[in-house]
PDB file of N, CA and C in Angstrom:
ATOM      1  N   UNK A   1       0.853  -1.164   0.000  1.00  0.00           N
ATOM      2  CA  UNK A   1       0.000   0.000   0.000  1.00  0.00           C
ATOM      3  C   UNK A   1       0.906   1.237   0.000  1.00  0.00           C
ATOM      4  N   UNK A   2       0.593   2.023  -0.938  1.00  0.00           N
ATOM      5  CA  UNK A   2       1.433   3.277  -1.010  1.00  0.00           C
ATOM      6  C   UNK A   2       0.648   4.441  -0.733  1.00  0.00           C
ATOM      7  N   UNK A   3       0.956   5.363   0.025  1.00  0.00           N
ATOM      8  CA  UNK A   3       0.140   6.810   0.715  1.00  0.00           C
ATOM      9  C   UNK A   3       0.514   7.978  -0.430  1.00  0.00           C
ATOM     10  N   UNK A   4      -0.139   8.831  -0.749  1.00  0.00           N
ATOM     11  CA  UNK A   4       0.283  10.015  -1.463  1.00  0.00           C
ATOM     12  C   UNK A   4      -0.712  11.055  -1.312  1.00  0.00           C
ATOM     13  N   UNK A   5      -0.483  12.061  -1.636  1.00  0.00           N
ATOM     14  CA  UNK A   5      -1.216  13.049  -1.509  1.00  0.00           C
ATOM     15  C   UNK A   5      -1.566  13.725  -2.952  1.00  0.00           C
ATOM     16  N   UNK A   6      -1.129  13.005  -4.119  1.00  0.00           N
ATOM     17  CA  UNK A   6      -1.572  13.454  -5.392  1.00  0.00           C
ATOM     18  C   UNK A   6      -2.493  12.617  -5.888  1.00  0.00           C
ATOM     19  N   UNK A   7      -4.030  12.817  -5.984  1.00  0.00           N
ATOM     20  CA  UNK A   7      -5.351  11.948  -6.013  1.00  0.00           C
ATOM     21  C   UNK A   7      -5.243  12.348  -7.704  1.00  0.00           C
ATOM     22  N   UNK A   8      -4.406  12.717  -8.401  1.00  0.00           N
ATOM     23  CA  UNK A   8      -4.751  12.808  -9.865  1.00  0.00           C
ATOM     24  C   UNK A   8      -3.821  11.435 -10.322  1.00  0.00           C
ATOM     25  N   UNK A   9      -3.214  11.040  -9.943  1.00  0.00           N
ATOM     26  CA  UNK A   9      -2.638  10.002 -10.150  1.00  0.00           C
ATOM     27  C   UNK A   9      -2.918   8.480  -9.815  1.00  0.00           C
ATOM     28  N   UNK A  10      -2.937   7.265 -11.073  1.00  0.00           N
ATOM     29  CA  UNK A  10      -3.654   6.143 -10.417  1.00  0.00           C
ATOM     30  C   UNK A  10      -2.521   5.586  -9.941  1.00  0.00           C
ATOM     31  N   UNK A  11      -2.743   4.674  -9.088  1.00  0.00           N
ATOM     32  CA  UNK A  11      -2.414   3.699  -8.269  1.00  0.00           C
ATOM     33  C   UNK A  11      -0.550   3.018  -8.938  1.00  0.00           C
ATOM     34  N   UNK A  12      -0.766   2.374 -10.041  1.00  0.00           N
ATOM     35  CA  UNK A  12       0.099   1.926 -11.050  1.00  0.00           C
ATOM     36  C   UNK A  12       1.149   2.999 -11.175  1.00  0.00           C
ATOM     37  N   UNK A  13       0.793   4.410 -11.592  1.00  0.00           N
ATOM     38  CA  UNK A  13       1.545   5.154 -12.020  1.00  0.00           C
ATOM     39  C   UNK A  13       2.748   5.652 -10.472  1.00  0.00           C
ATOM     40  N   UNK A  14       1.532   5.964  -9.681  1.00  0.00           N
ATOM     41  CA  UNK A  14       2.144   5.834  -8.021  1.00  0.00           C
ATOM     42  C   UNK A  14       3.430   4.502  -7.602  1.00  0.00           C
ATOM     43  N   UNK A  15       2.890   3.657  -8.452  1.00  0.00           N
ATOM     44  CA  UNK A  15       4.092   2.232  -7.749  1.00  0.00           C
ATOM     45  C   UNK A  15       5.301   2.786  -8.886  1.00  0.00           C
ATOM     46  N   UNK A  16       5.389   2.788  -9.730  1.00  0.00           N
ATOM     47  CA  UNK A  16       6.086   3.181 -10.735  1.00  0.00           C
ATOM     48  C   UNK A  16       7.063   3.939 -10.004  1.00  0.00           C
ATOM     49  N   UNK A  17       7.039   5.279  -9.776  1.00  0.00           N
ATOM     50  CA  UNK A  17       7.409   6.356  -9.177  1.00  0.00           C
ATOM     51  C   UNK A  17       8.023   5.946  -8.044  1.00  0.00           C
ATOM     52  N   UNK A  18       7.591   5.536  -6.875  1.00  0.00           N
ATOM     53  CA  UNK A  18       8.269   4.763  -6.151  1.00  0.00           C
ATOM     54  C   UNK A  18       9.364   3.283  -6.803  1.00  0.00           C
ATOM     55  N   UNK A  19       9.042   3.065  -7.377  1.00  0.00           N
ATOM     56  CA  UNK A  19      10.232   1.841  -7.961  1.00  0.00           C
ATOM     57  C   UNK A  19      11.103   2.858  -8.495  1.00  0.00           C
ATOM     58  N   UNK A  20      11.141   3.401  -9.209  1.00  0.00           N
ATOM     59  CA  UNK A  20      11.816   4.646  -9.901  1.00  0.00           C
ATOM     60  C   UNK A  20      12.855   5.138  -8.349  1.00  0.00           C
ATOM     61  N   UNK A  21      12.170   5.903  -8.027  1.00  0.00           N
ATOM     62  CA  UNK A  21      12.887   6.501  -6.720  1.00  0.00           C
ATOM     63  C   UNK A  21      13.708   5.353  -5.829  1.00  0.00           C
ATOM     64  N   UNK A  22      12.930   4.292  -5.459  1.00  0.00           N
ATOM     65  CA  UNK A  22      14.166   3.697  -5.141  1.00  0.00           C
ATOM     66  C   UNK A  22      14.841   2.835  -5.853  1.00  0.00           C
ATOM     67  N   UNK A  23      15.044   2.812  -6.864  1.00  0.00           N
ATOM     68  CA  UNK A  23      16.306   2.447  -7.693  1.00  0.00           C
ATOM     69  C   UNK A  23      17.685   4.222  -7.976  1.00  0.00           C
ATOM     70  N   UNK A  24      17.191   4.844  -8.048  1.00  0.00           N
ATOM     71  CA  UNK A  24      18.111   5.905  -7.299  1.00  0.00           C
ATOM     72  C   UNK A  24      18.659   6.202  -5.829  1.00  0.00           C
ATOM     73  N   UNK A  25      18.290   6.022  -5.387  1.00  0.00           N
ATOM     74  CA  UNK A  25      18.357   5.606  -3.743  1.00  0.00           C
ATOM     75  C   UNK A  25      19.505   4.109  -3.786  1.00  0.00           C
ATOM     76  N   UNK A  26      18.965   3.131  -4.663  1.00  0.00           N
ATOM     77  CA  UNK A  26      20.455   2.396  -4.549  1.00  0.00           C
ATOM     78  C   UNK A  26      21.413   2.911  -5.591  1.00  0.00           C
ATOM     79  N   UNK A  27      21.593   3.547  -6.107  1.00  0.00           N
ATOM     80  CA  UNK A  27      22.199   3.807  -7.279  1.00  0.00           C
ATOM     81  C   UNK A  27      23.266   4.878  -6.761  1.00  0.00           C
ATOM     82  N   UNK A  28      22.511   5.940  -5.467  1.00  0.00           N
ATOM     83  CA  UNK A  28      23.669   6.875  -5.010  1.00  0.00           C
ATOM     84  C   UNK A  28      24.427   5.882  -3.336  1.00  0.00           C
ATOM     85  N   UNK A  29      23.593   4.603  -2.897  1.00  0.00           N
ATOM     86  CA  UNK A  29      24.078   3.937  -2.262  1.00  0.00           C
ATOM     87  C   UNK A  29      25.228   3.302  -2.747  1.00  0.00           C
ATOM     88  N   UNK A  30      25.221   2.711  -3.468  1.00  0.00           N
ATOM     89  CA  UNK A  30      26.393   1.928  -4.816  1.00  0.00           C
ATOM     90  C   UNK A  30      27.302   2.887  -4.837  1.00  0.00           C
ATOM     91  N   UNK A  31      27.312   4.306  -5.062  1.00  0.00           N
ATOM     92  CA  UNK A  31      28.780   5.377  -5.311  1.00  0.00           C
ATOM     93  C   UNK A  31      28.550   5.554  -3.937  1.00  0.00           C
ATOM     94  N   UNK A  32      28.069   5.445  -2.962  1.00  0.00           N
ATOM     95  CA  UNK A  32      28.841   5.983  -1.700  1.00  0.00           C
ATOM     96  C   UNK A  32      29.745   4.891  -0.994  1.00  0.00           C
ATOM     97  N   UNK A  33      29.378   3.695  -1.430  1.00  0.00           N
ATOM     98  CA  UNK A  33      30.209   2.084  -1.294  1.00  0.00           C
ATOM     99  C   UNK A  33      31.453   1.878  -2.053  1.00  0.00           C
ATOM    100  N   UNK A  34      31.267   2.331  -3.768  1.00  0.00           N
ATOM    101  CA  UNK A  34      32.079   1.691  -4.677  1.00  0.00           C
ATOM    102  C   UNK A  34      32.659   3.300  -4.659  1.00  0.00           C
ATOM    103  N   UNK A  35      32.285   4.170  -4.824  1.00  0.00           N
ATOM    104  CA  UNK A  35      33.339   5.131  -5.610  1.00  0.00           C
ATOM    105  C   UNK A  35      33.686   6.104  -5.072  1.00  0.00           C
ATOM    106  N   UNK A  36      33.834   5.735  -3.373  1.00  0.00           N
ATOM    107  CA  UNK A  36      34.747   6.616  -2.460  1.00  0.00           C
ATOM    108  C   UNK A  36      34.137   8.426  -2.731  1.00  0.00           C
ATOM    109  N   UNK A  37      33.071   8.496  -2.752  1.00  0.00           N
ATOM    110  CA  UNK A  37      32.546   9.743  -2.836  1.00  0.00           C
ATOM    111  C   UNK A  37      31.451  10.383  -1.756  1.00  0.00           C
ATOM    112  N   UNK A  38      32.155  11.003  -0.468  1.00  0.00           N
ATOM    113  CA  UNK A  38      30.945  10.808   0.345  1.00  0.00           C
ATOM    114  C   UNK A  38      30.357  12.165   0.430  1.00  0.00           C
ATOM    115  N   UNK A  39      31.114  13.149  -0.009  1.00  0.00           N
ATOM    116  CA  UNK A  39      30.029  14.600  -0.582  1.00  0.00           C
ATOM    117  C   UNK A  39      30.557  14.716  -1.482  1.00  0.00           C
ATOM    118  N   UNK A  40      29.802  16.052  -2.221  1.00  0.00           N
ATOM    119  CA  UNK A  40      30.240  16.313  -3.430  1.00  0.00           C
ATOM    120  C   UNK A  40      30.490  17.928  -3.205  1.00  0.00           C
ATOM    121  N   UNK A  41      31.615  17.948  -4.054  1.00  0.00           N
ATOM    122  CA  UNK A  41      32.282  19.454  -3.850  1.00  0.00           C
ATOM    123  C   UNK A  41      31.898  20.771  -4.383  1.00  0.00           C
ATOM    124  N   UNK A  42      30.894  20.432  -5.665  1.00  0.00           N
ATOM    125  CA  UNK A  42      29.859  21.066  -6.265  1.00  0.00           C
ATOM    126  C   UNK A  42      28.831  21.365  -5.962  1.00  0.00           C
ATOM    127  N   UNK A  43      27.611  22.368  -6.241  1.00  0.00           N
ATOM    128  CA  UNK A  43      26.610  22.107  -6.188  1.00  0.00           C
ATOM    129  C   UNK A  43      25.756  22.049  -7.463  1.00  0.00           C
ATOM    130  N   UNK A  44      26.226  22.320  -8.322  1.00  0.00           N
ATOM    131  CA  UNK A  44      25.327  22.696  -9.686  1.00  0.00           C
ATOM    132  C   UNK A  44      25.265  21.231 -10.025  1.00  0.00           C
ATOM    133  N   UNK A  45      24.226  20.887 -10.987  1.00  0.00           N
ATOM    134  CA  UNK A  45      24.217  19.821 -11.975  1.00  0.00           C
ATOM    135  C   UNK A  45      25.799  19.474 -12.710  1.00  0.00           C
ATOM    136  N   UNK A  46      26.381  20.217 -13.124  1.00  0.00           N
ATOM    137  CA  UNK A  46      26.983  19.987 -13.743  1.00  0.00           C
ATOM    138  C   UNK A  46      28.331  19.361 -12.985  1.00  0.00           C
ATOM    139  N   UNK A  47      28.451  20.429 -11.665  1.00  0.00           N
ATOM    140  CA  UNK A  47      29.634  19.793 -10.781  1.00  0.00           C
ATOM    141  C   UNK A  47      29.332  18.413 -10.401  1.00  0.00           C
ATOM    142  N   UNK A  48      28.197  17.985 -10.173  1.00  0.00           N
ATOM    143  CA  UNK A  48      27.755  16.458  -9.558  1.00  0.00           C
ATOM    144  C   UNK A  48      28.033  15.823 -10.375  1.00  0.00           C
ATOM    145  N   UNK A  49      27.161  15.933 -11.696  1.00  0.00           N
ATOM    146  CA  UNK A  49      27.436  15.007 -13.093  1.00  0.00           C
ATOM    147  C   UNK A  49      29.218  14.479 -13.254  1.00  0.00           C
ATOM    148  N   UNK A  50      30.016  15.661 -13.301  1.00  0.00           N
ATOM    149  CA  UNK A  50      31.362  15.723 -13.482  1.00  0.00           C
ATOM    150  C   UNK A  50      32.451  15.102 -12.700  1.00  0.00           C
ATOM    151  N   UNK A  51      31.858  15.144 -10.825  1.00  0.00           N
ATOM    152  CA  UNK A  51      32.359  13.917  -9.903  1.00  0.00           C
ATOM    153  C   UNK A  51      31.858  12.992 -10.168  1.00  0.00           C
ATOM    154  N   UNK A  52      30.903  13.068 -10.225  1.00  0.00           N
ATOM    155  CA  UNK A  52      30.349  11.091 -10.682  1.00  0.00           C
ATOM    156  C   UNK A  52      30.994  11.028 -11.842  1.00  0.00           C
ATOM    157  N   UNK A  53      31.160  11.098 -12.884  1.00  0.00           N
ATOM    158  CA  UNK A  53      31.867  10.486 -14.265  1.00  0.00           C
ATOM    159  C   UNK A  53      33.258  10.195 -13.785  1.00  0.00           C
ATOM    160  N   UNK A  54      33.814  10.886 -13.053  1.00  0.00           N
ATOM    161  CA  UNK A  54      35.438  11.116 -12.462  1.00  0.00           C
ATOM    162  C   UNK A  54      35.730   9.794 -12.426  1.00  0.00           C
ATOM    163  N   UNK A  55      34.592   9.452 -10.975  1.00  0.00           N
ATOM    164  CA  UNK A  55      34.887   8.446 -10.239  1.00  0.00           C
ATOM    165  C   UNK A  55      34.374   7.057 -10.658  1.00  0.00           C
ATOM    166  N   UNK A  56      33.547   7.312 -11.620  1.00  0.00           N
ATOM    167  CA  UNK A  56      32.961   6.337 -12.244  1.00  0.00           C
ATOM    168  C   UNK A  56      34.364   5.752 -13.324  1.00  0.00           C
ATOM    169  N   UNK A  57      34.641   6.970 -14.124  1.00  0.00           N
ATOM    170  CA  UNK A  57      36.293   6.530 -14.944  1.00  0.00           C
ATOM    171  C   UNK A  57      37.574   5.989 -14.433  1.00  0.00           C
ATOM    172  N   UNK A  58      37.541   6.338 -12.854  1.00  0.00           N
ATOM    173  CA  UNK A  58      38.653   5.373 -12.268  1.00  0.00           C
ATOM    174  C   UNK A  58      38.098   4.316 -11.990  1.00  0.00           C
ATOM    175  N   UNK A  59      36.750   4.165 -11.661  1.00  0.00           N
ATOM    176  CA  UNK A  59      36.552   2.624 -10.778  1.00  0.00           C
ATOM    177  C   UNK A  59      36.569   1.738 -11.720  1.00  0.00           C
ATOM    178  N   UNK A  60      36.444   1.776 -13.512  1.00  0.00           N
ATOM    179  CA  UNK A  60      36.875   1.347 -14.472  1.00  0.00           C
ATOM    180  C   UNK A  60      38.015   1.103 -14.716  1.00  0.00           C
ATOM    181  N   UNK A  61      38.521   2.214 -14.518  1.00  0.00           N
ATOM    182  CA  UNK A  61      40.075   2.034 -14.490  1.00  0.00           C
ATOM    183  C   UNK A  61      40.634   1.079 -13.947  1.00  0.00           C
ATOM    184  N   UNK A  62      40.698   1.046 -12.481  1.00  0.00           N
ATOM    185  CA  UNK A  62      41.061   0.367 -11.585  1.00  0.00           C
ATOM    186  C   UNK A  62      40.811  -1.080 -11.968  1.00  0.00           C
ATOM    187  N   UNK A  63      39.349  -1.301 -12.073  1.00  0.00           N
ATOM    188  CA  UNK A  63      39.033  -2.744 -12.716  1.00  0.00           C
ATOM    189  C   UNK A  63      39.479  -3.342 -13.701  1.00  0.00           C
ATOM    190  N   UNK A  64      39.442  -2.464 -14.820  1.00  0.00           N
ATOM    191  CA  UNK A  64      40.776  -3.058 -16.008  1.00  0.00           C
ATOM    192  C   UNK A  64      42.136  -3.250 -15.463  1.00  0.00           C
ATOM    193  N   UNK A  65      42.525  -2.571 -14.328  1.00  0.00           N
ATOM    194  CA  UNK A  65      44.389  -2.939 -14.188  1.00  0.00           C
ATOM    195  C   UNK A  65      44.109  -4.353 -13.491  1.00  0.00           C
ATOM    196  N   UNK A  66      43.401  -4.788 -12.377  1.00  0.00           N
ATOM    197  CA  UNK A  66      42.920  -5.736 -11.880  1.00  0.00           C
ATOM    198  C   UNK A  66      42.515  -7.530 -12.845  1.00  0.00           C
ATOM    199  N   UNK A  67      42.050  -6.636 -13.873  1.00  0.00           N
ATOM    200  CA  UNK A  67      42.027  -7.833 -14.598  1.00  0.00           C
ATOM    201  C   UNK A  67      42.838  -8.038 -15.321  1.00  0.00           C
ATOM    202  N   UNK A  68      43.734  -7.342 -15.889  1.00  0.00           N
ATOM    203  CA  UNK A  68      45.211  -7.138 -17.132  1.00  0.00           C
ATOM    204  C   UNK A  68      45.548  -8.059 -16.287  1.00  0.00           C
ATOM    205  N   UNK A  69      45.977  -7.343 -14.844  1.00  0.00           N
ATOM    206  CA  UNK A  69      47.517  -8.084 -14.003  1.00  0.00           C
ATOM    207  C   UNK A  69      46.808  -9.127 -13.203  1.00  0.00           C
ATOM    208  N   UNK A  70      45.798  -9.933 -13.110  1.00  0.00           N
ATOM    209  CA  UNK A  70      45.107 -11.091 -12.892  1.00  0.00           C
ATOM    210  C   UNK A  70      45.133 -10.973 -11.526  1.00  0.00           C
ATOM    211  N   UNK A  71      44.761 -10.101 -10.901  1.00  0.00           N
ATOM    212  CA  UNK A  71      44.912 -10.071  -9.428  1.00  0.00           C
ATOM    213  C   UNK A  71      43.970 -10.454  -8.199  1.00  0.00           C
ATOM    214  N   UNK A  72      44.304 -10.684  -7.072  1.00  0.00           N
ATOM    215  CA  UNK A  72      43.367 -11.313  -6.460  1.00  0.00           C
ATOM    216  C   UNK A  72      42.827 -10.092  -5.472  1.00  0.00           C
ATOM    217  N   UNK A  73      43.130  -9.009  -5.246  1.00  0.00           N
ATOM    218  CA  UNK A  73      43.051  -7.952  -4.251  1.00  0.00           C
ATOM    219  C   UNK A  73      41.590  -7.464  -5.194  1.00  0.00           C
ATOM    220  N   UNK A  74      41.140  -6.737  -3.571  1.00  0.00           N
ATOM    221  CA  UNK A  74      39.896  -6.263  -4.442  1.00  0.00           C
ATOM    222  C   UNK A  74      39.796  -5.253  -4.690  1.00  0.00           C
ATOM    223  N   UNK A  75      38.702  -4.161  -5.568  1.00  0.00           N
ATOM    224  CA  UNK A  75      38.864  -2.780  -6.471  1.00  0.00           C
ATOM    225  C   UNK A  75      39.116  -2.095  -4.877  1.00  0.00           C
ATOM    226  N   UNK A  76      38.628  -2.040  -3.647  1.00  0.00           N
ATOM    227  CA  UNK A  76      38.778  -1.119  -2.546  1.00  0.00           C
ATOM    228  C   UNK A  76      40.483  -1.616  -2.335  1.00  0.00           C
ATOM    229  N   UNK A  77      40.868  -2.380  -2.052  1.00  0.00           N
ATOM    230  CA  UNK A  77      42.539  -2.535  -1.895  1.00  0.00           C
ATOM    231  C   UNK A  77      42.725  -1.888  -2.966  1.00  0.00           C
ATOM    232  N   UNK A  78      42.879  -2.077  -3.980  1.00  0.00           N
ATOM    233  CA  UNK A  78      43.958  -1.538  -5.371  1.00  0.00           C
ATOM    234  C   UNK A  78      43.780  -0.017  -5.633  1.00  0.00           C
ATOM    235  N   UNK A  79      42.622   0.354  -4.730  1.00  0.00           N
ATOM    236  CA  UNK A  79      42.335   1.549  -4.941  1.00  0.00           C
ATOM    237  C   UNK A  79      43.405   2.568  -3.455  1.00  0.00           C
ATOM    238  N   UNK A  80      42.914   1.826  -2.353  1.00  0.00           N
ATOM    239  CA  UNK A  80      44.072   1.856  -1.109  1.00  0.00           C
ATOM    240  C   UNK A  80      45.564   2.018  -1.215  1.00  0.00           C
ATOM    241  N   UNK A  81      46.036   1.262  -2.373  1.00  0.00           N
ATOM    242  CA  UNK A  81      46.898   0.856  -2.711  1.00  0.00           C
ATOM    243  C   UNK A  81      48.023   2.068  -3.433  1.00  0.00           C
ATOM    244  N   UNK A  82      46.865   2.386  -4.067  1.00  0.00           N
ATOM    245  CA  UNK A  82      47.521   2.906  -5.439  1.00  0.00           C
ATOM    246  C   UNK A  82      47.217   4.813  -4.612  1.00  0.00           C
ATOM    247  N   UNK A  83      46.280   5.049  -3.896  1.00  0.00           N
ATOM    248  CA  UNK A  83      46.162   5.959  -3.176  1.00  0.00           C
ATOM    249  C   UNK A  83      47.120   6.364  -2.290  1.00  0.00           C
ATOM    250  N   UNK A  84      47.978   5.357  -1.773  1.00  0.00           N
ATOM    251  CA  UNK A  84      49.181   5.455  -0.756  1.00  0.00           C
ATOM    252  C   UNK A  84      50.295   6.043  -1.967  1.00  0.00           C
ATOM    253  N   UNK A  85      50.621   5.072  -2.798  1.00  0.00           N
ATOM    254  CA  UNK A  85      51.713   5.064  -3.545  1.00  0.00           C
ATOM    255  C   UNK A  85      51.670   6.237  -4.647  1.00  0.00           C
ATOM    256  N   UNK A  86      50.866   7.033  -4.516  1.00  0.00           N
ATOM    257  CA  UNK A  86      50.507   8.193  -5.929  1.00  0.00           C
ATOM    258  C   UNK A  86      52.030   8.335  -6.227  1.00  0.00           C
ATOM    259  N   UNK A  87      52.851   9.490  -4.874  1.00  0.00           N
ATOM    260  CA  UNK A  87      54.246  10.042  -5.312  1.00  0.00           C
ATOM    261  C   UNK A  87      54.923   9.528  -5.299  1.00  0.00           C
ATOM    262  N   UNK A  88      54.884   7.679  -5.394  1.00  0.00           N
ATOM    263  CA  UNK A  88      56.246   7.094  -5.544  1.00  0.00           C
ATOM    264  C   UNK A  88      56.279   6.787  -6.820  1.00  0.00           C
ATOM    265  N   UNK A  89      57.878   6.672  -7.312  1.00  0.00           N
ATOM    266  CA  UNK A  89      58.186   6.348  -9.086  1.00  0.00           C
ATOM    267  C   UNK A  89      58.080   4.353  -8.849  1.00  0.00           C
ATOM    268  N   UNK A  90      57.206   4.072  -8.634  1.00  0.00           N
ATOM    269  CA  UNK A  90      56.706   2.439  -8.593  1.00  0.00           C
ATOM    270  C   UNK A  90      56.211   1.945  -9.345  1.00  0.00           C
ATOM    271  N   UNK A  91      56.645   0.896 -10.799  1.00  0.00           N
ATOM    272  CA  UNK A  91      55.930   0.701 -11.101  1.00  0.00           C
ATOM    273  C   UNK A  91      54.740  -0.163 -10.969  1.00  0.00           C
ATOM    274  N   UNK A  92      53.781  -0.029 -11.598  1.00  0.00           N
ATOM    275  CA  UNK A  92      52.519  -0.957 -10.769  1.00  0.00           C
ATOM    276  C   UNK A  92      52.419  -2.018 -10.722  1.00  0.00           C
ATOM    277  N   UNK A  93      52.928  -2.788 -11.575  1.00  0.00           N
ATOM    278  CA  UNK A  93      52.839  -4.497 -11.602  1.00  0.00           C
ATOM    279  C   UNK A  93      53.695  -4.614 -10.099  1.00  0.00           C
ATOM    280  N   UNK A  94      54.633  -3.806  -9.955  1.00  0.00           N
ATOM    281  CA  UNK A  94      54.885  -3.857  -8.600  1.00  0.00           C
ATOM    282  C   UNK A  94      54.785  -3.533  -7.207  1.00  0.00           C
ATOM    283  N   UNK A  95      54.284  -2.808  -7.668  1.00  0.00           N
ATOM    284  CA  UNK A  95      53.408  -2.103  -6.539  1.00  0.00           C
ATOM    285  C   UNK A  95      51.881  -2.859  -5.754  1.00  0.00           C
ATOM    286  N   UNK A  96      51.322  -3.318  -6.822  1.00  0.00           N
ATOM    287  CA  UNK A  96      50.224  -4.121  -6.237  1.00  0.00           C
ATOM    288  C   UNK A  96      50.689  -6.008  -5.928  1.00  0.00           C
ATOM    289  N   UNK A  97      51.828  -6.338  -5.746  1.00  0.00           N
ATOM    290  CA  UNK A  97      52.801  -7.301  -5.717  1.00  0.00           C
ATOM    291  C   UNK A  97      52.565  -7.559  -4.334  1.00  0.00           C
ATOM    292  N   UNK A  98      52.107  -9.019  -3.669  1.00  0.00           N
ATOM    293  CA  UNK A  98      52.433  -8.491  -2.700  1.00  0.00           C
ATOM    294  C   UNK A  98      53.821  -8.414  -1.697  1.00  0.00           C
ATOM    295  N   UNK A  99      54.666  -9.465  -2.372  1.00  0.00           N
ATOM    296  CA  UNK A  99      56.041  -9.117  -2.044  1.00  0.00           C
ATOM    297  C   UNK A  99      56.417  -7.623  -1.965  1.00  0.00           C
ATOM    298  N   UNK A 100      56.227  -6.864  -2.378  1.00  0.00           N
ATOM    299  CA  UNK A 100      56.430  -5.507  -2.540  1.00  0.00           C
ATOM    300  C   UNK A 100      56.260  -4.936  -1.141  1.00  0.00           C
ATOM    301  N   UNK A 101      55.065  -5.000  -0.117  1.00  0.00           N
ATOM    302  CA  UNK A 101      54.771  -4.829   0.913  1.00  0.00           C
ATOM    303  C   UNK A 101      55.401  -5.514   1.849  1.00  0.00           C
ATOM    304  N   UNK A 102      55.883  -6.220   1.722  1.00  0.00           N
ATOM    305  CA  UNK A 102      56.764  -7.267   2.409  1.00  0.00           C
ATOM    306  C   UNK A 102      58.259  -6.919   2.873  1.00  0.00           C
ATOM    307  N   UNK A 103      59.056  -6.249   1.455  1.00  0.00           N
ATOM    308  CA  UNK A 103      59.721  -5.443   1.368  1.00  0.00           C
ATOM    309  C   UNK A 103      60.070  -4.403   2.240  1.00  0.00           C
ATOM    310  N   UNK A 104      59.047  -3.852   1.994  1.00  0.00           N
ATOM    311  CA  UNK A 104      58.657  -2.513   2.334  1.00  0.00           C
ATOM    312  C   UNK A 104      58.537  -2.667   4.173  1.00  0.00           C
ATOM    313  N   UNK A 105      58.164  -3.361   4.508  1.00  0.00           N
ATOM    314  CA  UNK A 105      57.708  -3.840   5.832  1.00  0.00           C
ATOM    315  C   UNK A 105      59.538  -4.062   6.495  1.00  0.00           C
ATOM    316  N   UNK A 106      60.254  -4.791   5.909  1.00  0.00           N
ATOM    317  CA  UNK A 106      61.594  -5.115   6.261  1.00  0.00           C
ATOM    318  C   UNK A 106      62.534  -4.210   5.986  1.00  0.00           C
ATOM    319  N   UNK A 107      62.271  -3.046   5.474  1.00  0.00           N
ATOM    320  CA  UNK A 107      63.012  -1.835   5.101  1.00  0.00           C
ATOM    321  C   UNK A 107      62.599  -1.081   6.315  1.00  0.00           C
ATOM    322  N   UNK A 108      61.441  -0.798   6.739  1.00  0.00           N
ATOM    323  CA  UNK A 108      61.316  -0.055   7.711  1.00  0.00           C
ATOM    324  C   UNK A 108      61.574  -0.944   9.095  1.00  0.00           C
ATOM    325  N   UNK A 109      61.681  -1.797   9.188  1.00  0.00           N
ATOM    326  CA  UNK A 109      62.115  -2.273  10.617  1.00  0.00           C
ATOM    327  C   UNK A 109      63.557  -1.714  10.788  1.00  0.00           C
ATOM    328  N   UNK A 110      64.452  -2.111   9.595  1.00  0.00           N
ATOM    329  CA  UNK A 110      66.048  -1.245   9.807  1.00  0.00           C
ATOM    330  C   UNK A 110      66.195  -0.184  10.068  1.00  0.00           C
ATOM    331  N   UNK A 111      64.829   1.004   9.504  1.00  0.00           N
ATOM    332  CA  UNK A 111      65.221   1.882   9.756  1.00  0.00           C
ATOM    333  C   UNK A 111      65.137   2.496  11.289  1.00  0.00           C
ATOM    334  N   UNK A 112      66.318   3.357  11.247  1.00  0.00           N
ATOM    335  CA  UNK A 112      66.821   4.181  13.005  1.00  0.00           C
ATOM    336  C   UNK A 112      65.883   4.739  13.184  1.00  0.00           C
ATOM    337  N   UNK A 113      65.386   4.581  14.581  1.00  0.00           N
ATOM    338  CA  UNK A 113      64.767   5.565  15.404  1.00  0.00           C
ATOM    339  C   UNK A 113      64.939   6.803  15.706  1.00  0.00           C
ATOM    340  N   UNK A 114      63.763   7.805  16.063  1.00  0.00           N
ATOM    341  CA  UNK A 114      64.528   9.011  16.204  1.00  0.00           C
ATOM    342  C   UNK A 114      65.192   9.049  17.543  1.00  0.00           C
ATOM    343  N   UNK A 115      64.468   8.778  18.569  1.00  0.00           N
ATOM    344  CA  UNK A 115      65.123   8.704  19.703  1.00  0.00           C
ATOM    345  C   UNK A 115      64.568   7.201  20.156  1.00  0.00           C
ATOM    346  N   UNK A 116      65.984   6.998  20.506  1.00  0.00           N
ATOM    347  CA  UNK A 116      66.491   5.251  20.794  1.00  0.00           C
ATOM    348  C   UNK A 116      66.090   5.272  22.519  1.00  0.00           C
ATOM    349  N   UNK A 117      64.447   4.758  22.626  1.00  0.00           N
ATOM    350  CA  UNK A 117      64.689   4.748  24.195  1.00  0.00           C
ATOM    351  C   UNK A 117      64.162   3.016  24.314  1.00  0.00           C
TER     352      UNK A 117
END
């Protein structure tokens, strides 16, 4: 049973509208899950449209490198991943390696403390 307050409208057209609406409702649930977007920095149509495509073109992105380099990490890791490492000259097949972290893990144990207490 659906409540409304517009009596020019039948019943059918009313469920419609509601199915409609919430399939947008999951649709901005889905980018607040998948595409790391939890406001938007815009307000116009056009700024919204323009973060969503952004983020919509990396989460593609991301998914094609994932499947090239046959990887088992998922789009939120590789995205983690590659978010840490922006300013390093790494390349990526190695970078998402996980020996690489491993590495990385045994490099910093050598390194000196600032103060040795």
């Amino acid at each position: 049973m659906f409540l409304t307050n517009n009596f020019e409208l039948d019943a059918l057209t009313v469920c419609r509208l509601y199915k409609l609406r919430w399939q947008i409702e999951l649709f901005l649930k889905w980018i607040k899950q998948h595409l790391r977007i939890k406001s938007f920095y815009g307000t116009s149509i056009n700024a919204v449209k323009t973060q969503i495509w952004i983020a919509i073109s990396v989460y593609v992105l991301v998914a094609i490198i994932r499947k090239e380099l046959n990887l088992e990490l998922s789009l939120h890791e590789i995205l983690r991943i590659l978010s840490i490492l922006l300013f390093e000259k790494v390349p990526m097949e190695q970078a998402l390696m996980k020996n690489y972290y491993n590495l990385k893990e045994h490099q910093n144990c050598k390194q000196r403390l600032l103060f040795d207490l």
